[in-house]
PDB file of N, CA and C in Angstrom:
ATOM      1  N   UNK A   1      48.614  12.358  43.221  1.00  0.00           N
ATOM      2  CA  UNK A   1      49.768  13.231  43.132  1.00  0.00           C
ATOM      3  C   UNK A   1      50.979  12.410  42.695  1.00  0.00           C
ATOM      4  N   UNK A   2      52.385  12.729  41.553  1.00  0.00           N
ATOM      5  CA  UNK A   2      52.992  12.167  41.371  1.00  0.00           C
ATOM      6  C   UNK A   2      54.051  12.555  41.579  1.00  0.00           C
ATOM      7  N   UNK A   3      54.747  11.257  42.012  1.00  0.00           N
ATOM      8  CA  UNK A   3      56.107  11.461  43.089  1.00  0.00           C
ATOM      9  C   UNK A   3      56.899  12.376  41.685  1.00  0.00           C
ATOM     10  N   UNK A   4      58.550  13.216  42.366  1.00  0.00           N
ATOM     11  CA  UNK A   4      58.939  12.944  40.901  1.00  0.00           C
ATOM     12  C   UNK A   4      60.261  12.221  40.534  1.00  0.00           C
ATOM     13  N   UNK A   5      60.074  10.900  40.862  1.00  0.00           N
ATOM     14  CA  UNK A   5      60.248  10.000  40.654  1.00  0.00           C
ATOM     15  C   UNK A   5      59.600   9.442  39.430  1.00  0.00           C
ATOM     16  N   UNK A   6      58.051   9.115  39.219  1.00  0.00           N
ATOM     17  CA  UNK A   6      57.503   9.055  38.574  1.00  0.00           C
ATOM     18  C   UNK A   6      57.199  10.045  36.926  1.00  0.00           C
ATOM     19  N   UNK A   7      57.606  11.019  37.888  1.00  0.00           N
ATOM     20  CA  UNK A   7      57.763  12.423  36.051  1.00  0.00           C
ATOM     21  C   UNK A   7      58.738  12.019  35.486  1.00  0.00           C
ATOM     22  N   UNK A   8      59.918  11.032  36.190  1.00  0.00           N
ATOM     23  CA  UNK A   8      60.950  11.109  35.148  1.00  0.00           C
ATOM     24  C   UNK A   8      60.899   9.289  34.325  1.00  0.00           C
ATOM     25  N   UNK A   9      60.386   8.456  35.333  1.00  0.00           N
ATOM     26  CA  UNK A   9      59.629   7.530  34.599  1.00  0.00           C
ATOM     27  C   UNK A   9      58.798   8.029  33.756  1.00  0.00           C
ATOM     28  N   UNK A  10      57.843   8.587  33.395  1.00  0.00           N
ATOM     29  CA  UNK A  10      57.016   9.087  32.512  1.00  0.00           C
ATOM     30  C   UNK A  10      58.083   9.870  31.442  1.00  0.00           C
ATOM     31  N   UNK A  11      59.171  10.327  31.860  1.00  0.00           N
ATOM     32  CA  UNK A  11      59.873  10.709  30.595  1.00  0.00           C
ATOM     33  C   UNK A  11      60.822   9.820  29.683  1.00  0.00           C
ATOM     34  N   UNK A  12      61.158   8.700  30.226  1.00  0.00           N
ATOM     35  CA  UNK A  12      61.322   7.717  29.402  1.00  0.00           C
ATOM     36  C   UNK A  12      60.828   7.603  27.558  1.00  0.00           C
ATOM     37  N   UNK A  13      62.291   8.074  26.959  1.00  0.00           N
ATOM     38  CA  UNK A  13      61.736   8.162  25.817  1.00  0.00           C
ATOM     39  C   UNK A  13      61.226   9.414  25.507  1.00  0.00           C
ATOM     40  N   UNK A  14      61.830  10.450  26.293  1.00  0.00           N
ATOM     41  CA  UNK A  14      61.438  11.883  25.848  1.00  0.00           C
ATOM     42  C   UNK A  14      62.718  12.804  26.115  1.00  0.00           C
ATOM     43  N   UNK A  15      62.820  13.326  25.963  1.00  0.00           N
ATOM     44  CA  UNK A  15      64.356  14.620  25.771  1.00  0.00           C
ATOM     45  C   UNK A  15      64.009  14.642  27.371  1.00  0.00           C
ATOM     46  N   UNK A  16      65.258  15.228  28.075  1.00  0.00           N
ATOM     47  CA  UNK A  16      64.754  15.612  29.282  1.00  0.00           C
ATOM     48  C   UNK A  16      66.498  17.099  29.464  1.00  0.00           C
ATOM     49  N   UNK A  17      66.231  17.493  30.159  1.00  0.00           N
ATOM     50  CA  UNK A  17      67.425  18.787  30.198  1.00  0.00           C
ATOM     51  C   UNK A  17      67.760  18.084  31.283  1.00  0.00           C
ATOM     52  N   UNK A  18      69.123  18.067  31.884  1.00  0.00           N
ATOM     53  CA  UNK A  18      70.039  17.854  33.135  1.00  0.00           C
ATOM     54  C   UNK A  18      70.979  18.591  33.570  1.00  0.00           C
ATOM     55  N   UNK A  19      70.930  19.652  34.545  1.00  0.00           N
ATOM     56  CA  UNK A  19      71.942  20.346  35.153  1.00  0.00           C
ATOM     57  C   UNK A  19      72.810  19.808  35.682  1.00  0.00           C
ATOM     58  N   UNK A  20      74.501  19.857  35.689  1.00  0.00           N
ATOM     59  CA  UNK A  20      75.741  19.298  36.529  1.00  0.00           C
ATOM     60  C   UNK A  20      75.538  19.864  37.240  1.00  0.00           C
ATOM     61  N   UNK A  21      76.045  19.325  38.288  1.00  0.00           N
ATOM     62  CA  UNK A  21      76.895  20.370  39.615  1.00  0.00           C
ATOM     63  C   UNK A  21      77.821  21.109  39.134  1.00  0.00           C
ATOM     64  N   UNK A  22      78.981  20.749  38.177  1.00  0.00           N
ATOM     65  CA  UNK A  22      79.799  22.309  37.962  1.00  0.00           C
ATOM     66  C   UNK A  22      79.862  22.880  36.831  1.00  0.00           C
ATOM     67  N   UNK A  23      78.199  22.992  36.394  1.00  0.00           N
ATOM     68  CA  UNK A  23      78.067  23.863  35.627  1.00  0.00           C
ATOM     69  C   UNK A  23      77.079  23.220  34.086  1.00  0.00           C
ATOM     70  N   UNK A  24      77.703  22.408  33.331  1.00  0.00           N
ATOM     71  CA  UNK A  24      77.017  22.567  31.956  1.00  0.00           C
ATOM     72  C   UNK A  24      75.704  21.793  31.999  1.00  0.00           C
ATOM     73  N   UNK A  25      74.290  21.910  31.671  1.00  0.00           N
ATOM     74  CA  UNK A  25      73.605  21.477  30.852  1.00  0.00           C
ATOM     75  C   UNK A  25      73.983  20.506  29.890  1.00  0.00           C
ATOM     76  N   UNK A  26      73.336  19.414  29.789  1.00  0.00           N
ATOM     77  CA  UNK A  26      72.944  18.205  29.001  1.00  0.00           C
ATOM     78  C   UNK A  26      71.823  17.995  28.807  1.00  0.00           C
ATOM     79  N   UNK A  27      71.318  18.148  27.084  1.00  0.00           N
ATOM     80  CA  UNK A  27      70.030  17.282  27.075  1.00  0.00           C
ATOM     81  C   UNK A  27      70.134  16.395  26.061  1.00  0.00           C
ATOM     82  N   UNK A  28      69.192  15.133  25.979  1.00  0.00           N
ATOM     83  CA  UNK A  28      68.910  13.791  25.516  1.00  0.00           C
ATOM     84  C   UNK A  28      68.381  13.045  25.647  1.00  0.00           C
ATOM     85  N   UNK A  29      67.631  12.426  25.260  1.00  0.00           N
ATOM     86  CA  UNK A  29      66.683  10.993  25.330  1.00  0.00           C
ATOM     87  C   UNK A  29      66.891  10.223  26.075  1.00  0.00           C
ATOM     88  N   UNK A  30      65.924  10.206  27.580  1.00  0.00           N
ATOM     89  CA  UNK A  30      66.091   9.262  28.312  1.00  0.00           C
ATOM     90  C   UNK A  30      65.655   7.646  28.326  1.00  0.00           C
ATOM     91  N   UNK A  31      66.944   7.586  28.404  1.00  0.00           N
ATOM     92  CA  UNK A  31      66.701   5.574  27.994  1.00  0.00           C
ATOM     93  C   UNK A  31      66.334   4.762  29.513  1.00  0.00           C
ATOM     94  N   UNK A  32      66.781   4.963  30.161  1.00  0.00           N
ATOM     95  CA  UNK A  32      66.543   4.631  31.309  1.00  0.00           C
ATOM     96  C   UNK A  32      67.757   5.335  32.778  1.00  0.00           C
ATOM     97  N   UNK A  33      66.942   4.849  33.961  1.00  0.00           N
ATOM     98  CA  UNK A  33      67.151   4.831  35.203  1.00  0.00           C
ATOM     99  C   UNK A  33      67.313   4.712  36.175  1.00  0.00           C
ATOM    100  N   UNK A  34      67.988   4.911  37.225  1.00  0.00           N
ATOM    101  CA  UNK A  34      67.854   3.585  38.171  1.00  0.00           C
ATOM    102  C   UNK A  34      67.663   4.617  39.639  1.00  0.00           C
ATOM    103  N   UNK A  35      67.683   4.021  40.496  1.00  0.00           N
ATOM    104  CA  UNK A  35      66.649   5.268  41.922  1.00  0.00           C
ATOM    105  C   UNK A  35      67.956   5.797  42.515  1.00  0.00           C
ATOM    106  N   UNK A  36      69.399   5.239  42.035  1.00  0.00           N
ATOM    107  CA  UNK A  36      70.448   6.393  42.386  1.00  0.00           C
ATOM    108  C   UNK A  36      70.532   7.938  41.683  1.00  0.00           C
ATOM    109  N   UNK A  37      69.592   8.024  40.529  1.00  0.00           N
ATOM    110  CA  UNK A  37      69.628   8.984  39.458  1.00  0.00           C
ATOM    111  C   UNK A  37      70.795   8.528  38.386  1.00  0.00           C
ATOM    112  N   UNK A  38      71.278   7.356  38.087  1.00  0.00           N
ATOM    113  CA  UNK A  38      72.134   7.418  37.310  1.00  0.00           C
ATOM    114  C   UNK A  38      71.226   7.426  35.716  1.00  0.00           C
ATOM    115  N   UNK A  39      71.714   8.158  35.183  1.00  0.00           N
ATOM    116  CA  UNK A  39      70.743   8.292  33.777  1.00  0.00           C
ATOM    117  C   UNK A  39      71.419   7.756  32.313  1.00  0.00           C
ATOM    118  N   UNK A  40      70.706   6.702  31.324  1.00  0.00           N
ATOM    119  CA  UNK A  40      71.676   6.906  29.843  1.00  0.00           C
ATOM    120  C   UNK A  40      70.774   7.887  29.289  1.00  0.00           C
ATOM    121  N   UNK A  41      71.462   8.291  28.644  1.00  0.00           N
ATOM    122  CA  UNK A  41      70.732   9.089  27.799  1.00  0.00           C
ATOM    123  C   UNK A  41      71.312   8.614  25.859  1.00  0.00           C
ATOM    124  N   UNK A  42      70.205   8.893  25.093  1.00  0.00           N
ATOM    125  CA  UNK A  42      70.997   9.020  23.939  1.00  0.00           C
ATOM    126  C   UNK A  42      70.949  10.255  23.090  1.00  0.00           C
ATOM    127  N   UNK A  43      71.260  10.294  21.707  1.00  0.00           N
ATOM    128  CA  UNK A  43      71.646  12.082  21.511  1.00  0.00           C
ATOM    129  C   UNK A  43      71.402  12.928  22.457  1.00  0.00           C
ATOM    130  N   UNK A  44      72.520  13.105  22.967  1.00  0.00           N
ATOM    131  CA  UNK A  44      72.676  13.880  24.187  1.00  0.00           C
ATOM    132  C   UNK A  44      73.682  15.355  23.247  1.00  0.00           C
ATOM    133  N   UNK A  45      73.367  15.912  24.025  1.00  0.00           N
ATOM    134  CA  UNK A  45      74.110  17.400  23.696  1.00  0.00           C
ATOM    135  C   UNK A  45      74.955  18.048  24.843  1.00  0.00           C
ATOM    136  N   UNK A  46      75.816  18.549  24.974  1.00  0.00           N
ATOM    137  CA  UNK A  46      75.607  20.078  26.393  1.00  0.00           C
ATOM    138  C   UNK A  46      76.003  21.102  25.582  1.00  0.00           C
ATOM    139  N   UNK A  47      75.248  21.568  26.225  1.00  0.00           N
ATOM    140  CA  UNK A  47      74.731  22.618  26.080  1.00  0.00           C
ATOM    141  C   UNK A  47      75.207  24.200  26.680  1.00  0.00           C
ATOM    142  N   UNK A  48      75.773  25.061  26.285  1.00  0.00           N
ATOM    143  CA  UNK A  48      76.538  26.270  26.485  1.00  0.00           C
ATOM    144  C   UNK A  48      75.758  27.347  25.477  1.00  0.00           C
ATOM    145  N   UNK A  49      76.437  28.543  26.465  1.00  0.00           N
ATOM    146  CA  UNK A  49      75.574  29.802  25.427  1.00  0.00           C
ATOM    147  C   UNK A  49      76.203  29.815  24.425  1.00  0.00           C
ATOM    148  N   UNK A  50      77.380  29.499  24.279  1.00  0.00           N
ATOM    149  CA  UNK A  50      78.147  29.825  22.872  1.00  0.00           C
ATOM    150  C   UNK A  50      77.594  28.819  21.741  1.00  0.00           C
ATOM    151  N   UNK A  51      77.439  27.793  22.118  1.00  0.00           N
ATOM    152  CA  UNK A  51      76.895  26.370  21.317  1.00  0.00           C
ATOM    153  C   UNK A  51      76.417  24.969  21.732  1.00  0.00           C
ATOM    154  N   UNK A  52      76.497  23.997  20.811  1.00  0.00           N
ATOM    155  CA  UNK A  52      76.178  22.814  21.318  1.00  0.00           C
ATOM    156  C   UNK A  52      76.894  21.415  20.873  1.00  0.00           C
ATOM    157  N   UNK A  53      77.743  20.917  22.102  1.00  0.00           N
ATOM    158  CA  UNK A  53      78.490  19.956  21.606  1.00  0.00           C
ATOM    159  C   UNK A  53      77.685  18.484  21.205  1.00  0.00           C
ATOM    160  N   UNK A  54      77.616  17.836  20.760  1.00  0.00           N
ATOM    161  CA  UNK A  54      77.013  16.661  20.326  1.00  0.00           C
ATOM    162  C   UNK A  54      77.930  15.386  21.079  1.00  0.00           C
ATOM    163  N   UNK A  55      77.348  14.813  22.152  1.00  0.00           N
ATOM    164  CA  UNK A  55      77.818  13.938  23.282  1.00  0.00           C
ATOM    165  C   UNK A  55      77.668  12.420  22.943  1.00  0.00           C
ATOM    166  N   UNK A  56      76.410  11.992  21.846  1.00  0.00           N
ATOM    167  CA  UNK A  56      76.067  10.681  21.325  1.00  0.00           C
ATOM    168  C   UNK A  56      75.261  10.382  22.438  1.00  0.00           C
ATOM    169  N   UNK A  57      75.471   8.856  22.728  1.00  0.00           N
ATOM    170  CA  UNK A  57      75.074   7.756  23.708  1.00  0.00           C
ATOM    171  C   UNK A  57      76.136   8.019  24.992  1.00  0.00           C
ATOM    172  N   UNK A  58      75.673   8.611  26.360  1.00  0.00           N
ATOM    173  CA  UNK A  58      76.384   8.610  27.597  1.00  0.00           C
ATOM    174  C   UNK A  58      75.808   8.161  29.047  1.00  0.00           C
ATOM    175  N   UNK A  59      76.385   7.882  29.883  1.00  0.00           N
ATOM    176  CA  UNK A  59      75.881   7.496  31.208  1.00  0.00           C
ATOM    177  C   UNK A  59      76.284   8.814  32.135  1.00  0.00           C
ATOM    178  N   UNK A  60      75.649   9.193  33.198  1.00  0.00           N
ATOM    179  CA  UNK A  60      75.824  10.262  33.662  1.00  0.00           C
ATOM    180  C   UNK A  60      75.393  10.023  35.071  1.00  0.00           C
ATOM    181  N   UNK A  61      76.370   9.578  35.939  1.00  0.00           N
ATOM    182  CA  UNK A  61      75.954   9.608  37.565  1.00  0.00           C
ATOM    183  C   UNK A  61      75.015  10.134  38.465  1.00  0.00           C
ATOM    184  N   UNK A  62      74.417   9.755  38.709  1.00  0.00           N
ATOM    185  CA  UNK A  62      73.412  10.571  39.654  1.00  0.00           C
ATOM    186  C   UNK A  62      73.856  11.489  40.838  1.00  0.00           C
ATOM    187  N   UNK A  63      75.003  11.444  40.888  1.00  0.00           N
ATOM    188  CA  UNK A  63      75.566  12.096  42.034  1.00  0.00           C
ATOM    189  C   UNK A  63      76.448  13.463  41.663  1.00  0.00           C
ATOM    190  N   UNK A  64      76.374  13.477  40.189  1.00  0.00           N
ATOM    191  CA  UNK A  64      76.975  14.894  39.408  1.00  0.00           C
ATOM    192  C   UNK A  64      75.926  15.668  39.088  1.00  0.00           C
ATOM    193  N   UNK A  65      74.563  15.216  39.316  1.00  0.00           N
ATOM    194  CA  UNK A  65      72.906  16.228  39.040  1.00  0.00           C
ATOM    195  C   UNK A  65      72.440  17.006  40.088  1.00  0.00           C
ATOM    196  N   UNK A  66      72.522  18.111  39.405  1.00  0.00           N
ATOM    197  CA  UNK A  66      71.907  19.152  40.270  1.00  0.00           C
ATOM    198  C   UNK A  66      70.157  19.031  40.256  1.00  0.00           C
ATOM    199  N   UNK A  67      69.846  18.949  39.125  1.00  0.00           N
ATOM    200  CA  UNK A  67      67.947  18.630  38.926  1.00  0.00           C
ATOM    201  C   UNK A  67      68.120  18.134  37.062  1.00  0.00           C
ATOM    202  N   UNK A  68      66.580  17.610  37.148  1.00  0.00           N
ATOM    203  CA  UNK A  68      66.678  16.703  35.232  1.00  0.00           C
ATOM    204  C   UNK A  68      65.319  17.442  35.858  1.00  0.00           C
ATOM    205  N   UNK A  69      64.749  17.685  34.166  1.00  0.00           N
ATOM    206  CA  UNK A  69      63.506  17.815  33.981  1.00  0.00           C
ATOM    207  C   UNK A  69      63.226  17.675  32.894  1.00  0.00           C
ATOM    208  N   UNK A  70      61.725  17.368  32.512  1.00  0.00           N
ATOM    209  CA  UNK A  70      61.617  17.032  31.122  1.00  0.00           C
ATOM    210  C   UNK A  70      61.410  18.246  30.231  1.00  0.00           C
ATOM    211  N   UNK A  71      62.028  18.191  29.160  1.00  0.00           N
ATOM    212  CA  UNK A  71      61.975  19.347  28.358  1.00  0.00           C
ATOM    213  C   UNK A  71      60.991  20.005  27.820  1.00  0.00           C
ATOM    214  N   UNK A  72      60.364  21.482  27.607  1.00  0.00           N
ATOM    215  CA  UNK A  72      59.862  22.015  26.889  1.00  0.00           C
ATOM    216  C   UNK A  72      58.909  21.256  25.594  1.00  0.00           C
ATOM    217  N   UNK A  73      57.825  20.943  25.870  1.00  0.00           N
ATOM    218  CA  UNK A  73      56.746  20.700  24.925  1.00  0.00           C
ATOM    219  C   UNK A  73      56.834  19.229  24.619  1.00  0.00           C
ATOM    220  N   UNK A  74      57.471  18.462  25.752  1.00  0.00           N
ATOM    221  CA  UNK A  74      57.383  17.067  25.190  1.00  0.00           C
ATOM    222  C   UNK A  74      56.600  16.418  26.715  1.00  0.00           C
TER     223      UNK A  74
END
C-alpha cells in the first residue's frame, strides 16, 4: 500500500494540480519536495474559471495547501 507521501514522490516530473487555502488552483511540474509540503513547481499556471495565468518557475509553502494531486492521465 502506498503512503501518499509516496504518490507525490512518484509524481516527480509530472503536472500535479494544487489547491490554496484561499481559493485558486495551481498546476505544474513537480520538481521537487520536502516532508513540510513545500513544493517547486515549474510551468505552473492558476488556474480560474475565467482563465489561466501563466506563473513560470514558483515555490509554494506547504502550509498554504489544501490537497496536490497528480493530474489527469499522467
Amino acid at each position: 500500500m502506498e503512503r501518499p507521501i509516496d504518490v507525490l514522490n512518484n509524481a516527480k516530473g509530472k503536472r500535479v494540480l494544487i489547491k490554496l487555502k484561499r481559493g485558486p488552483e495551481i498546476s505544474g511540474i513537480l520538481q521537487a519536495m520536502d516532508l513540510h509540503l513545500n513544493m517547486w513547481l515549474e510551468n505552473a499556471e492558476q488556474i480560474t474559471d475565467e482563465n489561466k495565468v501563466k506563473l513560470g518557475t514558483i515555490l509554494i509553502r506547504g502550509d498554504n495547501i489544501l490537497y496536490v494531486s497528480p493530474e489527469k492521465g499522467e
